[in-house]
PDB file of N, CA and C in Angstrom:
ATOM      1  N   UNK A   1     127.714 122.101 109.625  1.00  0.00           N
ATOM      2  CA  UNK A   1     128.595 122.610 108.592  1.00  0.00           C
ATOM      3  C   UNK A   1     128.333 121.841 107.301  1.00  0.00           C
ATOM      4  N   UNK A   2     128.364 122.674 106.246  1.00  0.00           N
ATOM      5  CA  UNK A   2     127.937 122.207 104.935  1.00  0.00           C
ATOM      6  C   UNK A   2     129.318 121.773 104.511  1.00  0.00           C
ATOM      7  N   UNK A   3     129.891 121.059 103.783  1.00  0.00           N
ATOM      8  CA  UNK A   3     130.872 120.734 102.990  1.00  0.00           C
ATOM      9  C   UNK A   3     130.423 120.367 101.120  1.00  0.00           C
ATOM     10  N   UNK A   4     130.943 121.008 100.201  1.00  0.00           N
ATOM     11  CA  UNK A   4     130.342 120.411  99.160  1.00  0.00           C
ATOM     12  C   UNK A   4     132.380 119.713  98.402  1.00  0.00           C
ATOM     13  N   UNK A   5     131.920 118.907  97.863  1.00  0.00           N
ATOM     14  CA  UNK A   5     133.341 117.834  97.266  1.00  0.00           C
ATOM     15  C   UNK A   5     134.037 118.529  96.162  1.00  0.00           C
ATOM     16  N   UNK A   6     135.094 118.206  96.013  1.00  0.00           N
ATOM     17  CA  UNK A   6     135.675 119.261  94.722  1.00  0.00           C
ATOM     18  C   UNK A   6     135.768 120.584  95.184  1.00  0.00           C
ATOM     19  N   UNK A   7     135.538 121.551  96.348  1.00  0.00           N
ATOM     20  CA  UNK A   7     135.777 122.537  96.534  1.00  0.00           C
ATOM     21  C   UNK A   7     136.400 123.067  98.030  1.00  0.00           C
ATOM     22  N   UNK A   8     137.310 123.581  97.746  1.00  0.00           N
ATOM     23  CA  UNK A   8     137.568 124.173  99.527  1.00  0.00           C
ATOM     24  C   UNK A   8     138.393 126.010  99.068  1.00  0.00           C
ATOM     25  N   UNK A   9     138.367 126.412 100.079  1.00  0.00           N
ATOM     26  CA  UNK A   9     138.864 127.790 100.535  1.00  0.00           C
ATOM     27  C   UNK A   9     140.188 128.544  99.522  1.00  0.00           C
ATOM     28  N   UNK A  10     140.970 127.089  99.159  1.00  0.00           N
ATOM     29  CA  UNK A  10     142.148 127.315  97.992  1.00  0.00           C
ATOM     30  C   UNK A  10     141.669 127.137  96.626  1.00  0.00           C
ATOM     31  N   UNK A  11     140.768 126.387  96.494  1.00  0.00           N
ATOM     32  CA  UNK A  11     140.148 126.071  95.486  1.00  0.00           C
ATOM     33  C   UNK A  11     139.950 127.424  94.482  1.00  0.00           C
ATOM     34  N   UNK A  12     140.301 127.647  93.324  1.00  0.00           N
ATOM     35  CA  UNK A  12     139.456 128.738  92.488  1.00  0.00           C
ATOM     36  C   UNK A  12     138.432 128.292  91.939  1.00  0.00           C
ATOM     37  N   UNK A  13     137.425 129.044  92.122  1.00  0.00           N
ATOM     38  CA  UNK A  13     136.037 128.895  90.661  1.00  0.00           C
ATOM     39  C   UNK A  13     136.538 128.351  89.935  1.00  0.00           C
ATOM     40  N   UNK A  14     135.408 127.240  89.021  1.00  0.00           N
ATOM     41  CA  UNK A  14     136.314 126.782  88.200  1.00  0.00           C
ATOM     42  C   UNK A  14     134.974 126.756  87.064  1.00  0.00           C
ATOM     43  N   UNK A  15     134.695 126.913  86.119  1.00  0.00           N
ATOM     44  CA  UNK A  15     133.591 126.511  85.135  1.00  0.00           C
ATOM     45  C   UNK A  15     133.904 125.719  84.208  1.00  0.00           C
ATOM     46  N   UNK A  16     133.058 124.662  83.585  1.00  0.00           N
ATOM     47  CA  UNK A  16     133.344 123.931  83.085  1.00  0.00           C
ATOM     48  C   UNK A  16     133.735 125.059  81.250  1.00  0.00           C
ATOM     49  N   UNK A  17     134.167 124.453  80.429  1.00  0.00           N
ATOM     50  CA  UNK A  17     134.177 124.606  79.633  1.00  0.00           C
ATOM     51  C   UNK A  17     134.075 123.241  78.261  1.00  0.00           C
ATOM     52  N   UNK A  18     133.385 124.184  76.812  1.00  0.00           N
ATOM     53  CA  UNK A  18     133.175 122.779  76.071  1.00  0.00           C
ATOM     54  C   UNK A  18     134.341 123.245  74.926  1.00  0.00           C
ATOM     55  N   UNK A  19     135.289 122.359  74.687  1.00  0.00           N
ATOM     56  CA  UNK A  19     136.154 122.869  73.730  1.00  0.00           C
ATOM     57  C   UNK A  19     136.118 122.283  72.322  1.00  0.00           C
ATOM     58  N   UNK A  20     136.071 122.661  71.199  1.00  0.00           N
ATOM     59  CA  UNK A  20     136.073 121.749  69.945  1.00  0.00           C
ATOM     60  C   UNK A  20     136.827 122.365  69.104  1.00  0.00           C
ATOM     61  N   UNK A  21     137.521 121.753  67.996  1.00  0.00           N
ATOM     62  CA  UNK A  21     138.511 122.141  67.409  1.00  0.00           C
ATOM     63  C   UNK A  21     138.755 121.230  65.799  1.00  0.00           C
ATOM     64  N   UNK A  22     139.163 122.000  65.042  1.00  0.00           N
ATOM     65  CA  UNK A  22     138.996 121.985  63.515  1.00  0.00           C
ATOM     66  C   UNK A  22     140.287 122.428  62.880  1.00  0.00           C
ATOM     67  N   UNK A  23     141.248 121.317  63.320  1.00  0.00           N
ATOM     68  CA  UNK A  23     142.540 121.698  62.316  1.00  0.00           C
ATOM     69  C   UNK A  23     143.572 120.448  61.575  1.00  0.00           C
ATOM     70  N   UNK A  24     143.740 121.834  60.296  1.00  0.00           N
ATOM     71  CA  UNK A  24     143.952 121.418  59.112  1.00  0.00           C
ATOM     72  C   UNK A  24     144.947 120.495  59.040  1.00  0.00           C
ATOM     73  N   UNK A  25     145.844 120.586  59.780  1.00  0.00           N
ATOM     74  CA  UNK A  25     147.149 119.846  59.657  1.00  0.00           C
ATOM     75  C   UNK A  25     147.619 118.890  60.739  1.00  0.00           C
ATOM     76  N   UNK A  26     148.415 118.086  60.374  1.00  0.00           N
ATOM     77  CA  UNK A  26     148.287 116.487  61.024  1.00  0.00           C
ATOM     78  C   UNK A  26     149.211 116.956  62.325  1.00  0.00           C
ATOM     79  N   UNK A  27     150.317 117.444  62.086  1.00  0.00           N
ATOM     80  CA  UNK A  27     150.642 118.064  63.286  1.00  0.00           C
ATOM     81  C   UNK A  27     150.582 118.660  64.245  1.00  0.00           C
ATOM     82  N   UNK A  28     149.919 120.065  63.772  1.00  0.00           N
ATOM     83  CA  UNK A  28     149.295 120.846  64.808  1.00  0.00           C
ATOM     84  C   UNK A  28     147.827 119.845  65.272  1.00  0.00           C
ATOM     85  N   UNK A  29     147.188 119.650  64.843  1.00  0.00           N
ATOM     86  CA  UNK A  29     145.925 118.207  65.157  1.00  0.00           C
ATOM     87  C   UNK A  29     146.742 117.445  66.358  1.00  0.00           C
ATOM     88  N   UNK A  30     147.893 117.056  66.166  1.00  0.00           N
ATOM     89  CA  UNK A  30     148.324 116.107  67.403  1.00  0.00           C
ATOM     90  C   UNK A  30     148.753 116.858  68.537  1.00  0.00           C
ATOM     91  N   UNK A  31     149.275 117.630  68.302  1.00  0.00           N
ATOM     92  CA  UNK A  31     150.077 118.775  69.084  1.00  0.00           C
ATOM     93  C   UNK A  31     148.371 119.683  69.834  1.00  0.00           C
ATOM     94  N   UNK A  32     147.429 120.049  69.369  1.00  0.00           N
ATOM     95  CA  UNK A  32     146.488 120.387  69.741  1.00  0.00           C
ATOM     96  C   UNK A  32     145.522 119.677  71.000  1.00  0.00           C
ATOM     97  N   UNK A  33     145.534 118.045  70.334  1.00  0.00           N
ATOM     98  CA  UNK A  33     145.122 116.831  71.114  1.00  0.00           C
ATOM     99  C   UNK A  33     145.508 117.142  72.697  1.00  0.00           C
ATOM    100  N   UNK A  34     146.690 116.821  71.993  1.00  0.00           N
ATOM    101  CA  UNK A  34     147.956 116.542  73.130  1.00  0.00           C
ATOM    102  C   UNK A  34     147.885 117.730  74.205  1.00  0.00           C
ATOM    103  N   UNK A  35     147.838 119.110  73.845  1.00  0.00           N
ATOM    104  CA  UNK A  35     147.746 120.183  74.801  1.00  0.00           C
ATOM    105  C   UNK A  35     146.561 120.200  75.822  1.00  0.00           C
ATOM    106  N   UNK A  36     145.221 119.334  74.725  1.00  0.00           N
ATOM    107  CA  UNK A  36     144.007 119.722  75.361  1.00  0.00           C
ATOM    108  C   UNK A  36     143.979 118.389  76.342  1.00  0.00           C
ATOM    109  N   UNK A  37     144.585 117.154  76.328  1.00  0.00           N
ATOM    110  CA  UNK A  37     144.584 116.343  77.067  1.00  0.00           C
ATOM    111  C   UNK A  37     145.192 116.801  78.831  1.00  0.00           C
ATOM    112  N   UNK A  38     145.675 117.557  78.514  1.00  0.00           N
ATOM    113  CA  UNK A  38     146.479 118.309  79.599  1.00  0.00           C
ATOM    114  C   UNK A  38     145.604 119.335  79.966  1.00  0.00           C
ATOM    115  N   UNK A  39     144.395 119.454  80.041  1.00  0.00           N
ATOM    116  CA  UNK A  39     143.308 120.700  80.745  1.00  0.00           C
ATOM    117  C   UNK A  39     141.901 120.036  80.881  1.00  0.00           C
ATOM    118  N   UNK A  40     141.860 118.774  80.286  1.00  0.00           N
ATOM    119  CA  UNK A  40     140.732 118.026  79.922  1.00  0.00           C
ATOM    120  C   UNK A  40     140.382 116.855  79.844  1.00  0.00           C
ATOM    121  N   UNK A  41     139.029 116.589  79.498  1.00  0.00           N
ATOM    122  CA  UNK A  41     138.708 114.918  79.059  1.00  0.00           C
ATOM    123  C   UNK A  41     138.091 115.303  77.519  1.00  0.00           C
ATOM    124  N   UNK A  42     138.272 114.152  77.026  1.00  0.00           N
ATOM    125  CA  UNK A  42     138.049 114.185  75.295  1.00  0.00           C
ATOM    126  C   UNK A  42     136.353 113.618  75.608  1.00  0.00           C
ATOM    127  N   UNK A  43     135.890 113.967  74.900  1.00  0.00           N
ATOM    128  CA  UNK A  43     134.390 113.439  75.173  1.00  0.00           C
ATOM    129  C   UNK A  43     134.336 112.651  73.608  1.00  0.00           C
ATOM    130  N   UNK A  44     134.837 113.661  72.439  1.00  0.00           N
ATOM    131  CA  UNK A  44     134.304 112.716  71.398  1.00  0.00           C
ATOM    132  C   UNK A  44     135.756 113.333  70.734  1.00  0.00           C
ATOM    133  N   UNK A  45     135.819 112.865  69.265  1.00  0.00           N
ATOM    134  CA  UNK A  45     137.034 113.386  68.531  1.00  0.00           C
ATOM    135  C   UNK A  45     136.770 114.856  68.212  1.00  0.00           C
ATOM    136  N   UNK A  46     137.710 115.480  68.827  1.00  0.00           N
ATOM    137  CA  UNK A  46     138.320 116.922  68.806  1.00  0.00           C
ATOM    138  C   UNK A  46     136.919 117.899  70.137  1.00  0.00           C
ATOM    139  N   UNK A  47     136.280 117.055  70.753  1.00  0.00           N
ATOM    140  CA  UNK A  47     135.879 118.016  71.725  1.00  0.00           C
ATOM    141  C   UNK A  47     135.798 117.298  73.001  1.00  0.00           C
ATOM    142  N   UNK A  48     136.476 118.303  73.579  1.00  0.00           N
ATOM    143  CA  UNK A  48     137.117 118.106  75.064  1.00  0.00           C
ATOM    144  C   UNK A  48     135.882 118.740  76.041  1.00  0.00           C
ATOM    145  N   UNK A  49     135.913 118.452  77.342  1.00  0.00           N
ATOM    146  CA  UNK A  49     135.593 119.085  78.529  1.00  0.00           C
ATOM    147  C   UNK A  49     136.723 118.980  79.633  1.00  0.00           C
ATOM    148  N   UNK A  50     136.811 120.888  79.681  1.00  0.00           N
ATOM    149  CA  UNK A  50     137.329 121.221  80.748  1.00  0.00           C
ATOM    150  C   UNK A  50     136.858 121.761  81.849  1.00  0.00           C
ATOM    151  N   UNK A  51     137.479 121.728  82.979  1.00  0.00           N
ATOM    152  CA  UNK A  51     137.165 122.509  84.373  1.00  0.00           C
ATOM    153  C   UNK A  51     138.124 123.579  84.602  1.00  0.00           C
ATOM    154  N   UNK A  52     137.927 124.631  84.207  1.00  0.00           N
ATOM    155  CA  UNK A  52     139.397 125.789  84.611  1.00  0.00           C
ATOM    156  C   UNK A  52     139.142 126.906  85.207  1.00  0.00           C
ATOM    157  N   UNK A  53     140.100 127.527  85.724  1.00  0.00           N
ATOM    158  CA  UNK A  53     139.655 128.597  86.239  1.00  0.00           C
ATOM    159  C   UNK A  53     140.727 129.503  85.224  1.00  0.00           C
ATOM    160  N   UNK A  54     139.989 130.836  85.660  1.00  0.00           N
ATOM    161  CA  UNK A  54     140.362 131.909  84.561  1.00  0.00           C
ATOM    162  C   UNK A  54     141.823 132.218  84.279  1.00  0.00           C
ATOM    163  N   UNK A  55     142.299 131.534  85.373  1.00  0.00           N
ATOM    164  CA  UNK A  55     143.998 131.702  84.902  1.00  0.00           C
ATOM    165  C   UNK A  55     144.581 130.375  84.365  1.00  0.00           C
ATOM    166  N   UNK A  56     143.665 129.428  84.394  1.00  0.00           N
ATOM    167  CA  UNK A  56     143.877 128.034  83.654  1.00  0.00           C
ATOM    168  C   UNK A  56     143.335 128.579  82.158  1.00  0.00           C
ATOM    169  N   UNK A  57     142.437 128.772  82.227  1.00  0.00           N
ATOM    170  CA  UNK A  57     141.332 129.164  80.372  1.00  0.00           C
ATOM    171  C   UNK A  57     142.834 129.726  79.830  1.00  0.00           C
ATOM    172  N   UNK A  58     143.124 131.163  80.621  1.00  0.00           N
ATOM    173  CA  UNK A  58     144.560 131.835  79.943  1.00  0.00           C
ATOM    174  C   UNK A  58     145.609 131.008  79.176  1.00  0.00           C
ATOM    175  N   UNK A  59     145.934 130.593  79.917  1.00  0.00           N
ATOM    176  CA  UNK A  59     147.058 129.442  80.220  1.00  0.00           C
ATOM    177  C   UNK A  59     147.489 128.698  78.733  1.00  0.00           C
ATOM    178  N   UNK A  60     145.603 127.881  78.615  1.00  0.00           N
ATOM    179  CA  UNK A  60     145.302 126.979  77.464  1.00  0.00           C
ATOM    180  C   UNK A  60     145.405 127.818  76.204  1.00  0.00           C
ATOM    181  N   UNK A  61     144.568 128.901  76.693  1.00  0.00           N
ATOM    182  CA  UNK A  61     144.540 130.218  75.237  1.00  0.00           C
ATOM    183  C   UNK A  61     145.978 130.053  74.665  1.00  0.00           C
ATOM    184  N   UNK A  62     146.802 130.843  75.574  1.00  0.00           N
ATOM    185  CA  UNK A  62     148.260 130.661  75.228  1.00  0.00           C
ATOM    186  C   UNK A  62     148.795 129.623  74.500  1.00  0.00           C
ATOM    187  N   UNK A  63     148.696 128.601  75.305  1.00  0.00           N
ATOM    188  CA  UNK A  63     148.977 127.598  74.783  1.00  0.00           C
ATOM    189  C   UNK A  63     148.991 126.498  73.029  1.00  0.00           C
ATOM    190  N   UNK A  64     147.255 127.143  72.885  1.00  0.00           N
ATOM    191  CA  UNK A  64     146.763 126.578  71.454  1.00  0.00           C
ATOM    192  C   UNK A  64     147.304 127.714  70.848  1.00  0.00           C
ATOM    193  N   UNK A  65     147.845 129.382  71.012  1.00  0.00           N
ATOM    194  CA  UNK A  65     147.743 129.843  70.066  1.00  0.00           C
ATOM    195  C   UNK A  65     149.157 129.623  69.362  1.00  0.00           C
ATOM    196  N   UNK A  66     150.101 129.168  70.230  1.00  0.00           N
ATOM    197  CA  UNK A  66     151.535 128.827  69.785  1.00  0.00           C
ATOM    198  C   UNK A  66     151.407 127.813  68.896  1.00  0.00           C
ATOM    199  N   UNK A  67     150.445 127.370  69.022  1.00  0.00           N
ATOM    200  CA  UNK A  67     150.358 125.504  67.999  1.00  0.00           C
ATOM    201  C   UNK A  67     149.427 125.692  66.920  1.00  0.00           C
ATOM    202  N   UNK A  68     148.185 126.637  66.829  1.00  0.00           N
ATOM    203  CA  UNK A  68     147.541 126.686  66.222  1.00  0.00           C
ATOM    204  C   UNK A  68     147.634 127.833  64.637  1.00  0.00           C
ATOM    205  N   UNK A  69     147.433 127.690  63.330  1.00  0.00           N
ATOM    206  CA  UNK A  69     147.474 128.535  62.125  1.00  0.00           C
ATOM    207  C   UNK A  69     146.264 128.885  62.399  1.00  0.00           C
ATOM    208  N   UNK A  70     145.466 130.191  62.432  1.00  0.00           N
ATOM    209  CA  UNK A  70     144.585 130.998  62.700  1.00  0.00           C
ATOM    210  C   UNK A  70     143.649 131.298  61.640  1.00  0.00           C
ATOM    211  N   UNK A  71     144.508 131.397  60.596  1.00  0.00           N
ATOM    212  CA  UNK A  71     143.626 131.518  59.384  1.00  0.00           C
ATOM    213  C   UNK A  71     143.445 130.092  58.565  1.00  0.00           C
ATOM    214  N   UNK A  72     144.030 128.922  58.790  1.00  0.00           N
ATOM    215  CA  UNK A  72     143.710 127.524  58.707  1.00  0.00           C
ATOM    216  C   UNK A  72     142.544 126.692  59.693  1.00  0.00           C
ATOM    217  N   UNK A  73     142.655 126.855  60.993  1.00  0.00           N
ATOM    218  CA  UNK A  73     142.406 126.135  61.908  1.00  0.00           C
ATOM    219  C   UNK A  73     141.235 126.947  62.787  1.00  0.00           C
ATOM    220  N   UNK A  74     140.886 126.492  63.539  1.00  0.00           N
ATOM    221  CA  UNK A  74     139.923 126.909  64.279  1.00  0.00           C
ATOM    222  C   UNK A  74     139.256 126.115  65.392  1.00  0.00           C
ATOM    223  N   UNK A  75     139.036 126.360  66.849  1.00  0.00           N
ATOM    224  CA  UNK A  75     138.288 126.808  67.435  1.00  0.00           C
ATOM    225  C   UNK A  75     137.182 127.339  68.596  1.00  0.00           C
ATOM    226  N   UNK A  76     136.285 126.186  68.837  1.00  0.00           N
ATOM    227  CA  UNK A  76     135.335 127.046  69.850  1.00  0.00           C
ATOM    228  C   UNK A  76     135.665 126.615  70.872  1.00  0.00           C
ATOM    229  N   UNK A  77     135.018 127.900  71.871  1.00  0.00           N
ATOM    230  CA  UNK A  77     135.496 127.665  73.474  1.00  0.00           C
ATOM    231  C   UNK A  77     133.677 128.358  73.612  1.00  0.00           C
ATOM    232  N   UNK A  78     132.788 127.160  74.354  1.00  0.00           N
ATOM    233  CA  UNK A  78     131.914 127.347  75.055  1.00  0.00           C
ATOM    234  C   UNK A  78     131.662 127.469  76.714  1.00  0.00           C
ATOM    235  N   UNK A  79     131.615 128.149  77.391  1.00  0.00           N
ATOM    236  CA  UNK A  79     131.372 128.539  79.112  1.00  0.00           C
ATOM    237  C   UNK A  79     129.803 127.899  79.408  1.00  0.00           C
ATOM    238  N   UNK A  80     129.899 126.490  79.772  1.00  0.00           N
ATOM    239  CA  UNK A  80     128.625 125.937  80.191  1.00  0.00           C
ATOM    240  C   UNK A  80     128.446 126.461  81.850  1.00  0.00           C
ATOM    241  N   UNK A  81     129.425 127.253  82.042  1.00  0.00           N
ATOM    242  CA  UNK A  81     128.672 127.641  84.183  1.00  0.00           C
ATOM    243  C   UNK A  81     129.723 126.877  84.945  1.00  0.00           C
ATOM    244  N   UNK A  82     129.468 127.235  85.928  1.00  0.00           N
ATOM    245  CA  UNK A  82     130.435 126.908  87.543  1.00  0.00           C
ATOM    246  C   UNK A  82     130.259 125.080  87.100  1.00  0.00           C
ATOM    247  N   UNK A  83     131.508 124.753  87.680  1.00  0.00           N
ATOM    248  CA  UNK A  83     131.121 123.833  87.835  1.00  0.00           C
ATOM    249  C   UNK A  83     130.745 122.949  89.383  1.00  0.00           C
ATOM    250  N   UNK A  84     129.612 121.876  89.120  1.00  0.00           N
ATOM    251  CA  UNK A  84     128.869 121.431  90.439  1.00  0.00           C
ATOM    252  C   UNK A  84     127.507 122.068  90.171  1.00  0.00           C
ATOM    253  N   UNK A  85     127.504 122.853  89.481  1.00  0.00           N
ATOM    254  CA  UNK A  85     126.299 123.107  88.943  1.00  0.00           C
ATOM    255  C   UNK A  85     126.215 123.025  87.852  1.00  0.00           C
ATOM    256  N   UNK A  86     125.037 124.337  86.842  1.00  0.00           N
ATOM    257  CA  UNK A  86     124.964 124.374  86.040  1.00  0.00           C
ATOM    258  C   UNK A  86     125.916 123.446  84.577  1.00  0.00           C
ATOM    259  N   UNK A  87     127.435 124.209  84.816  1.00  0.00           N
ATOM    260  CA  UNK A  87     128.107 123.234  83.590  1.00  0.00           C
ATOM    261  C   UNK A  87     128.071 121.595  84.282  1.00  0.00           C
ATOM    262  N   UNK A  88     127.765 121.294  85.045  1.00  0.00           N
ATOM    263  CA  UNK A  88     127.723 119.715  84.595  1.00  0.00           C
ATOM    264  C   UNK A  88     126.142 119.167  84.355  1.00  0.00           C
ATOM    265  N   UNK A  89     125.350 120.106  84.476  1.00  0.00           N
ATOM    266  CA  UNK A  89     123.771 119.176  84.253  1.00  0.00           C
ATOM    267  C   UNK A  89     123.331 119.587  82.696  1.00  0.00           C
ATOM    268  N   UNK A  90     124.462 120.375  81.886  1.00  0.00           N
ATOM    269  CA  UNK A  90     123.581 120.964  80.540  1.00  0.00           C
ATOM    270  C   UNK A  90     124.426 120.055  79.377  1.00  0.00           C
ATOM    271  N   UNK A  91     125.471 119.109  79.639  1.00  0.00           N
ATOM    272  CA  UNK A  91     125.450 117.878  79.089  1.00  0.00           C
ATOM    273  C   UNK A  91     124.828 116.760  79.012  1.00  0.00           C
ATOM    274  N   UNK A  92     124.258 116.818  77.251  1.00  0.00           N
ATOM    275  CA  UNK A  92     123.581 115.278  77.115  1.00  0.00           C
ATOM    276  C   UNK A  92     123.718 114.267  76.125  1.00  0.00           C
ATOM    277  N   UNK A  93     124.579 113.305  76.647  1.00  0.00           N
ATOM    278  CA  UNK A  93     125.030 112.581  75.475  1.00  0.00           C
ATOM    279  C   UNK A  93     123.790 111.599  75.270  1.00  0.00           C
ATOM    280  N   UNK A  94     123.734 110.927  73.723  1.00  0.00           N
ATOM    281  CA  UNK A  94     122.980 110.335  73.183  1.00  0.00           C
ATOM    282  C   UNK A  94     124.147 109.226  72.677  1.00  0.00           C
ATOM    283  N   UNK A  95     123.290 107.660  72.604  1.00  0.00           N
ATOM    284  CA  UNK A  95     124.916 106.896  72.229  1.00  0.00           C
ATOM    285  C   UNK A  95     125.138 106.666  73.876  1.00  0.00           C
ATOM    286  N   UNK A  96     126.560 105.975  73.310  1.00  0.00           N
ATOM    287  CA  UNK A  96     127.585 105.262  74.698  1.00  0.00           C
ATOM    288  C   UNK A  96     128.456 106.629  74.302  1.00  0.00           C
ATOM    289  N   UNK A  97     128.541 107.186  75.842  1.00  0.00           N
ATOM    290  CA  UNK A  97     129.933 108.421  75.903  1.00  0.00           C
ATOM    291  C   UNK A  97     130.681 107.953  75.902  1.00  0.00           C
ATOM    292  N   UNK A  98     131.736 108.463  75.437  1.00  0.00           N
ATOM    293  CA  UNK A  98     133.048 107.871  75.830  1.00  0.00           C
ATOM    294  C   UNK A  98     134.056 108.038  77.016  1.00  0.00           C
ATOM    295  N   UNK A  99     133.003 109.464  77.726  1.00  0.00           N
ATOM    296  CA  UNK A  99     133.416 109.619  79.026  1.00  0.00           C
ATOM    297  C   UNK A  99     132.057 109.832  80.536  1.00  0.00           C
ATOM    298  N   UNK A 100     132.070 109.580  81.520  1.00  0.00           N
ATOM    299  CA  UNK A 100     131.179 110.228  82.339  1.00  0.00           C
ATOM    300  C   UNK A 100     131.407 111.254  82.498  1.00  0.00           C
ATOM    301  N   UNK A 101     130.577 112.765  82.650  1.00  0.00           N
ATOM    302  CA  UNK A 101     130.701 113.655  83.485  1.00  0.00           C
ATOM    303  C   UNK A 101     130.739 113.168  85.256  1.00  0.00           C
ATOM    304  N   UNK A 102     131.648 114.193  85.361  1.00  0.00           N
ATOM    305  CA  UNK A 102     131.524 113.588  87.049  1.00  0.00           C
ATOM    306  C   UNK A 102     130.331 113.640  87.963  1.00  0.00           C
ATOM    307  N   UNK A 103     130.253 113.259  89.082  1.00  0.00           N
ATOM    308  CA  UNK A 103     128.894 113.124  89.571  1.00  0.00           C
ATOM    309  C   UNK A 103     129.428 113.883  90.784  1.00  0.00           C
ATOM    310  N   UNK A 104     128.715 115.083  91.338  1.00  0.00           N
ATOM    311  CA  UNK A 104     129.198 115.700  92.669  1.00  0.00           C
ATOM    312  C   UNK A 104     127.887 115.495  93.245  1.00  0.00           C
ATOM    313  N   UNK A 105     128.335 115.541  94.884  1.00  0.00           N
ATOM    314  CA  UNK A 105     127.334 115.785  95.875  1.00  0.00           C
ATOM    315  C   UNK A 105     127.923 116.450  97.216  1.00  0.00           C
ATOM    316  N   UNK A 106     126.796 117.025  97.956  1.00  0.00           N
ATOM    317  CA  UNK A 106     127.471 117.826  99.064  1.00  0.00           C
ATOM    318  C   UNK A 106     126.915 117.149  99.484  1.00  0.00           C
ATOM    319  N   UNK A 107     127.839 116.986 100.862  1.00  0.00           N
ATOM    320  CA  UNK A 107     127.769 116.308 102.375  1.00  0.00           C
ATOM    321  C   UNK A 107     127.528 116.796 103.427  1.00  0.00           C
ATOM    322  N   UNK A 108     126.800 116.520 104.564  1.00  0.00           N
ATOM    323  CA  UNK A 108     126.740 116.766 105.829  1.00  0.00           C
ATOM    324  C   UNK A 108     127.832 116.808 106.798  1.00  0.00           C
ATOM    325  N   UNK A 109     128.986 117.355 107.290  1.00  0.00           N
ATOM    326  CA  UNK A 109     129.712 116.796 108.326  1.00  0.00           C
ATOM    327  C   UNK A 109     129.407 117.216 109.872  1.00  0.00           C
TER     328      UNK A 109
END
């Protein structure tokens, strides 16, 4: 039996996502932080990596759009792939990160 870590039967898909963000005002900026700290790790100032699944991504959508001015602020949501694969090997930091990506491996049991 194969087992791989980070995943079982309850588990949803989850893909990583790269989030970055560009806003104008000191409040919504903290209030933004603050939301994305709650779906994520900050990798550098204002871009996060998340792991979500499609009713988590929702969730966050929701979330920034209550906090966010639309025609001030802005922004990107990149889909780097599943994660355990693809989204964790197409990060490459240059420099000291300020975070590790995680390291998965599947096991034998």
């Amino acid at each position: 039996m194969i087992r791989l870590t980070g995943f079982s039967e309850r588990t949803p898909m989850k893909n990583v996502y790269l989030i970055s963000y560009d806003v104008s005002d000191a409040k919504r900026l903290r209030l933004t932080h603050r939301k994305l700290c709650g779906f994520g790790t900050s990798l550098q100032y204002s871009v996060f990596r998340c792991e979500l699944s499609k009713l988590q991504l929702m969730s966050l959508k929701e979330g920034l759009w209550e906090i966010l001015n639309l025609v001030e602020d802005r922004v990107m949501v990149v889909d780097l792939g599943p994660a355990g694969a693809r989204g964790d090997d197409c990060v490459e930091f240059w420099g000291n990160p300020r975070t590790e990506i995680p390291e998965r491996k599947a096991f034998v049991i």
